[in-house]
C-alpha atoms as a PDB file:
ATOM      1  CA  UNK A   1       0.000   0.000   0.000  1.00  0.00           C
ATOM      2  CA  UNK A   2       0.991   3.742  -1.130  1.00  0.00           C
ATOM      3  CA  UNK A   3       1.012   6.150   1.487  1.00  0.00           C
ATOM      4  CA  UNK A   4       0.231   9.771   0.746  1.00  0.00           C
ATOM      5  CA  UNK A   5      -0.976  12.721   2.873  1.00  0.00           C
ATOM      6  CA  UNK A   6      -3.746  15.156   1.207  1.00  0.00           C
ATOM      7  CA  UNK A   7      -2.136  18.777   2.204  1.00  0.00           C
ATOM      8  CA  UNK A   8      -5.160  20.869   1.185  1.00  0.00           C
ATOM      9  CA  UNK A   9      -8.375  19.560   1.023  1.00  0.00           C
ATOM     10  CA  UNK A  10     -12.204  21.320   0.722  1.00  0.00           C
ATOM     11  CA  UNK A  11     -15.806  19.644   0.940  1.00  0.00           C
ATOM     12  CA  UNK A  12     -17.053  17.678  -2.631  1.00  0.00           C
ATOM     13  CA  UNK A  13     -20.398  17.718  -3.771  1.00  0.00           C
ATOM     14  CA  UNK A  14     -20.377  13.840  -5.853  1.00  0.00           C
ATOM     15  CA  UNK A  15     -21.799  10.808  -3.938  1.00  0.00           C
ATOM     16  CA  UNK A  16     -18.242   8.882  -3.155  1.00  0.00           C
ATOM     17  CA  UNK A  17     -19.221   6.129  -0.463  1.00  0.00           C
ATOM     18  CA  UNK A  18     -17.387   6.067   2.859  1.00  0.00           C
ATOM     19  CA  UNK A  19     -13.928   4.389   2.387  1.00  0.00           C
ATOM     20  CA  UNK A  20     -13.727   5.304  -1.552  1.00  0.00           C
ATOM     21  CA  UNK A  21     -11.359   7.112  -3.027  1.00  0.00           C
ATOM     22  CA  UNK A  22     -12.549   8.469  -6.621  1.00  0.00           C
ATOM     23  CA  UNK A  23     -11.094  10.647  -9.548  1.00  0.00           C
ATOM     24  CA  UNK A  24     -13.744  12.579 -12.167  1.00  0.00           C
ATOM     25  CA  UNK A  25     -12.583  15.097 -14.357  1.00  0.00           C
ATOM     26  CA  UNK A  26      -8.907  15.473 -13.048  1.00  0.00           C
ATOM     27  CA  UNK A  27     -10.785  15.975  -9.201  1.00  0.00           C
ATOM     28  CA  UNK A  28      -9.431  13.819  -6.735  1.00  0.00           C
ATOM     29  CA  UNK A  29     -12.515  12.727  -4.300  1.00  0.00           C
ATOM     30  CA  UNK A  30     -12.349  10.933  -0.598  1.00  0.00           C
ATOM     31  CA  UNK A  31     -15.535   9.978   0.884  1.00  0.00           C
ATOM     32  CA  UNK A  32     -15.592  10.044   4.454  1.00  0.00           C
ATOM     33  CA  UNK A  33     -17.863   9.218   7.025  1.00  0.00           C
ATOM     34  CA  UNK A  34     -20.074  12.467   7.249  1.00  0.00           C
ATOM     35  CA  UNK A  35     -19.873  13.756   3.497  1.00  0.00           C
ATOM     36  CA  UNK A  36     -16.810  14.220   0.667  1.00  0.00           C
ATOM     37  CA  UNK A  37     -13.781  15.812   0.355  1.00  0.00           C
ATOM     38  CA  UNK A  38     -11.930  17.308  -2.320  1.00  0.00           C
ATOM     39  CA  UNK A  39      -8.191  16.665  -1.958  1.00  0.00           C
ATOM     40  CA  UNK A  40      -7.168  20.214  -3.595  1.00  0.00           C
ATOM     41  CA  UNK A  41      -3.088  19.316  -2.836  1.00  0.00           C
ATOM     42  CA  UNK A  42      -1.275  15.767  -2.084  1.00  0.00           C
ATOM     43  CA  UNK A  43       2.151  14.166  -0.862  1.00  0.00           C
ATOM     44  CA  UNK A  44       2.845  10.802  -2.119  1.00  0.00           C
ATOM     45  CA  UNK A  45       5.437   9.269   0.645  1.00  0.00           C
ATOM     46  CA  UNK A  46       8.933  10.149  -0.606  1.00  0.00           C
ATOM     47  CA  UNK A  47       7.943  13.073  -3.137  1.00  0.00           C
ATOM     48  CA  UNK A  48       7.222  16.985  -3.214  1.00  0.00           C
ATOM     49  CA  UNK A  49       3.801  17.880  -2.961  1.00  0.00           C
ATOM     50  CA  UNK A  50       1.567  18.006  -5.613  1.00  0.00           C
ATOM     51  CA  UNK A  51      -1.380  19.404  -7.309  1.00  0.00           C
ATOM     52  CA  UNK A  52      -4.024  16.616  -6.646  1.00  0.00           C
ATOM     53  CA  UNK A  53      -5.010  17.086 -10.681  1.00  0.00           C
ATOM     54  CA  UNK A  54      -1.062  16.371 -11.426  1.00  0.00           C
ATOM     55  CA  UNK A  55      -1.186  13.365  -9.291  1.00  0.00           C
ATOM     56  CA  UNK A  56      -4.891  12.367 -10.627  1.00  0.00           C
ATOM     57  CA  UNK A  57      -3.497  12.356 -14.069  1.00  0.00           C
ATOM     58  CA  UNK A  58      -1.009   9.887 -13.446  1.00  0.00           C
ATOM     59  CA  UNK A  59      -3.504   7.506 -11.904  1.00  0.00           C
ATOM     60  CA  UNK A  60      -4.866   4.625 -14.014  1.00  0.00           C
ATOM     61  CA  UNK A  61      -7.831   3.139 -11.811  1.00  0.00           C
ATOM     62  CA  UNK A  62     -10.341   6.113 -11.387  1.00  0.00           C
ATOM     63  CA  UNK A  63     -11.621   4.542  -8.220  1.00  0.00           C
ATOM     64  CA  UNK A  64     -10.080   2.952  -5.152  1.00  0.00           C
ATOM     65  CA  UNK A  65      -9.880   2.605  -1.221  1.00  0.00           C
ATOM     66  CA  UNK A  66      -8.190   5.171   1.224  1.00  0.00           C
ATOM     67  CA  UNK A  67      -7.760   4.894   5.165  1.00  0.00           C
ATOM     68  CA  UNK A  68      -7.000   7.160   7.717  1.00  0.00           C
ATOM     69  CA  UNK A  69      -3.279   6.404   9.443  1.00  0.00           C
END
């Protein structure tokens, strides 16, 4: 498993279920437990931060699982 840290993050609007982690349009989304956030900025483990579009782009599954560490 990758570990990465979202740096900046805002509340989403799409229905991403708790758990999910989910890229549309270049947008990075994580849902959580009491709605969905927008990871705006990220830091893969071992790289410079990122714009979460950047990262999203380099991504080939569009969906996935996150946890909190």
């Amino acid at each position: 498993a990758r570990v990465m840290r979202a740096v900046r993050a805002a509340p989403g609007a799409p229905t991403v279920a708790q758990g999910e982690l989910r890229i549309e349009g270049g947008r990075v989304f994580l849902g959580c437990g009491d709605g969905v956030l927008e990871v705006l900025s990220i830091k893969p483990d071992g790289k410079r931060k990122m714009d979460a579009a950047a990262w999203a782009a380099g991504q080939r599954a569009s969906r996935g699982t996150w946890e909190r560490l």
